[in-house]
C-alpha atoms as a PDB file:
ATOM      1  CA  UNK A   1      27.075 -16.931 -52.310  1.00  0.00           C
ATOM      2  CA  UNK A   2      23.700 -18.892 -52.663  1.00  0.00           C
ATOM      3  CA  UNK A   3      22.781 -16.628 -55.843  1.00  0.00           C
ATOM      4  CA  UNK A   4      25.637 -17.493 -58.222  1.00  0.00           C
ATOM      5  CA  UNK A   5      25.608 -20.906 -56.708  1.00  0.00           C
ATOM      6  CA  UNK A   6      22.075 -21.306 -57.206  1.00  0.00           C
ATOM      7  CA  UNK A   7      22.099 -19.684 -60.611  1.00  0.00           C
ATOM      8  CA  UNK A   8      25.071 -21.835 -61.879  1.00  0.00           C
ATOM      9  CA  UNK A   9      23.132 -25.175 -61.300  1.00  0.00           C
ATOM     10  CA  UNK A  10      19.976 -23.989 -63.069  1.00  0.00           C
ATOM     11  CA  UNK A  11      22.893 -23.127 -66.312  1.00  0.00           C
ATOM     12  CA  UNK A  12      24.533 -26.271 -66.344  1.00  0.00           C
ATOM     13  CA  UNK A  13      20.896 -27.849 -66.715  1.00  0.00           C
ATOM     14  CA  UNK A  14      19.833 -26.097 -69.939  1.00  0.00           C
ATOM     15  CA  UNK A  15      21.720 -26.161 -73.467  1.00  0.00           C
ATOM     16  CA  UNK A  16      23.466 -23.354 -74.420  1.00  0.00           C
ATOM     17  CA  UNK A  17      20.578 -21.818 -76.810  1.00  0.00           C
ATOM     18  CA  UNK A  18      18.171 -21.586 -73.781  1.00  0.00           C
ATOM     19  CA  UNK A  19      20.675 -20.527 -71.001  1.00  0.00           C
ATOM     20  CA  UNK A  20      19.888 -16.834 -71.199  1.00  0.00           C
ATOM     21  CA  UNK A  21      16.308 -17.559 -71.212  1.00  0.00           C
ATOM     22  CA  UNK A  22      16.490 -20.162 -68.193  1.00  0.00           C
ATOM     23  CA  UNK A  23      19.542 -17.519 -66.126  1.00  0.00           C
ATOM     24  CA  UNK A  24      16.656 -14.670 -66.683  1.00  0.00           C
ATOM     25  CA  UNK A  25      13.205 -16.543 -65.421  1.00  0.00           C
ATOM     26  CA  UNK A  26      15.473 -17.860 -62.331  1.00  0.00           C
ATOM     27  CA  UNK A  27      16.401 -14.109 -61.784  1.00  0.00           C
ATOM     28  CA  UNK A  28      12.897 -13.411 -62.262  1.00  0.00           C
ATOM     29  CA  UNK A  29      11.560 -15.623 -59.565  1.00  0.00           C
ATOM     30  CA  UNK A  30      14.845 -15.490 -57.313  1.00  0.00           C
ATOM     31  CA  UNK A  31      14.135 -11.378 -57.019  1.00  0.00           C
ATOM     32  CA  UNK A  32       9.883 -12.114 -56.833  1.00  0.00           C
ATOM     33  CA  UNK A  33      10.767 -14.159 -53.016  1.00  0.00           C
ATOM     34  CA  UNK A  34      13.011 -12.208 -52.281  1.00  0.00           C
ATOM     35  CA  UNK A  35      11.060  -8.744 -53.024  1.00  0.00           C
ATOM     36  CA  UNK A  36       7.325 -10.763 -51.547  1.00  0.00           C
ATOM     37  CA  UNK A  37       8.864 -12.383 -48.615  1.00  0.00           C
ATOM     38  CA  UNK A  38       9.804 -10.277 -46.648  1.00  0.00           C
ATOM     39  CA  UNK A  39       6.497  -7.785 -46.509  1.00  0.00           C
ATOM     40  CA  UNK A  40       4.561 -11.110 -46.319  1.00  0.00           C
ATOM     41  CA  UNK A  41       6.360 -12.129 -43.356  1.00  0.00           C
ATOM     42  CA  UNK A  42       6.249  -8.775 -41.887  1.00  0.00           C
ATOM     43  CA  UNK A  43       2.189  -8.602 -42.087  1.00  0.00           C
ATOM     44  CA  UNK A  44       1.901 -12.174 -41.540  1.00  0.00           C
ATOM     45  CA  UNK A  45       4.184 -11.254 -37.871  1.00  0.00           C
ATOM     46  CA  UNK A  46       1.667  -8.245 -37.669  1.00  0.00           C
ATOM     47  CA  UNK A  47      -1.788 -10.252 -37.681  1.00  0.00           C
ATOM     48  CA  UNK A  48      -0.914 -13.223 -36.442  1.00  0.00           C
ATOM     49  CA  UNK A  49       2.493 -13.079 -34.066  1.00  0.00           C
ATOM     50  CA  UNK A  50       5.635 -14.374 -35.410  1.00  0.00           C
ATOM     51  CA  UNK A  51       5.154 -18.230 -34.355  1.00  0.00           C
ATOM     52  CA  UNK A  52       2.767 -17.675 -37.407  1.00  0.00           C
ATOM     53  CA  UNK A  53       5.610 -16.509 -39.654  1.00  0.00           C
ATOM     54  CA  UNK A  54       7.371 -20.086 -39.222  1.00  0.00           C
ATOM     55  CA  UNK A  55       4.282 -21.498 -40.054  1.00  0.00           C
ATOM     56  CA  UNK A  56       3.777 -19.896 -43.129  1.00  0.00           C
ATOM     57  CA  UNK A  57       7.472 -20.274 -44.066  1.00  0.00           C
ATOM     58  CA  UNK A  58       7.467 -23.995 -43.454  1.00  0.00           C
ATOM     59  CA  UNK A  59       4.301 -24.173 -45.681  1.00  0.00           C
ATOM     60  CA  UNK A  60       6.032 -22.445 -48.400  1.00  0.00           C
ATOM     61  CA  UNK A  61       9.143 -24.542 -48.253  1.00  0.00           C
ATOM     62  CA  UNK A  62       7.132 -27.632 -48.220  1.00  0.00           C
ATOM     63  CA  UNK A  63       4.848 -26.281 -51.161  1.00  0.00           C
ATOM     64  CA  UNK A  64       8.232 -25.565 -53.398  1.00  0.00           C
ATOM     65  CA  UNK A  65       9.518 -29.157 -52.442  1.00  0.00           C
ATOM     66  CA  UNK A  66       6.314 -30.734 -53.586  1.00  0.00           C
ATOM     67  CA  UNK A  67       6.859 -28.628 -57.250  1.00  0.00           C
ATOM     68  CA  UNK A  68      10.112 -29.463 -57.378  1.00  0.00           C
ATOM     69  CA  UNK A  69       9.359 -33.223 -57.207  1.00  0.00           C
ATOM     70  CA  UNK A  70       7.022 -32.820 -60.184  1.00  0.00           C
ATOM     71  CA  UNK A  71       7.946 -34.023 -63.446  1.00  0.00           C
ATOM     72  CA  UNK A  72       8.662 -31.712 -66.309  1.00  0.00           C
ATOM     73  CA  UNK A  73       7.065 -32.868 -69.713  1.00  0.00           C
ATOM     74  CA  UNK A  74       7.993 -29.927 -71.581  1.00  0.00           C
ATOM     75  CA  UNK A  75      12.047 -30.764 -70.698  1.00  0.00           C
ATOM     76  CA  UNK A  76      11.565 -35.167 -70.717  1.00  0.00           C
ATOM     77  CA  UNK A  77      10.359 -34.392 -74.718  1.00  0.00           C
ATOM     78  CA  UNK A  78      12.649 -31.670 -75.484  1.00  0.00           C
ATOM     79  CA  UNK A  79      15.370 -34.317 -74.437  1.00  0.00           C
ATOM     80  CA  UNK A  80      13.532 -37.347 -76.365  1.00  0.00           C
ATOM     81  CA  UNK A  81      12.505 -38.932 -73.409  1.00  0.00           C
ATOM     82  CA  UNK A  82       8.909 -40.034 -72.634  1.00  0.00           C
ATOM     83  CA  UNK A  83       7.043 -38.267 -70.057  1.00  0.00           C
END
């Protein structure tokens, strides 16, 4: 249930001209982690020992929480805001 859930929010935040092109780079991305992450984590647990695989997991979450944070220009001026 995270998919549609996640996929849902990332709809409602886009008009409706753009929602095809904002529902396709999620699914693009979504199905990138999910196809990368798992190898990754496999020969990360295979080098290093899987204490390592937290580690690199934690890392990644904290990495995607700092982009997250980041303002978006591009969306502040297509909304007539000022960045």
């Amino acid at each position: 249930m995270l998919f549609p859930s996640l996929a849902l929010m990332v709809v409602a935040e886009v008009g409706d001209d753009r929602r095809g092109s904002a529902l396709g780079a999620f699914t693009a991305f979504f199905d990138l982690g999910v196809g990368l992450g798992g190898p990754l984590a496999g020969a990360t647990a295979a080098l290093a020992g899987y204490p390592a695989v937290f580690v690199l997991a934690a890392a990644a979450a904290l990495g995607t929480a700092a982009l997250a944070g980041l303002p978006a220009p591009a969306l502040a001026q297509a909304q007539g805001a000022r960045p």
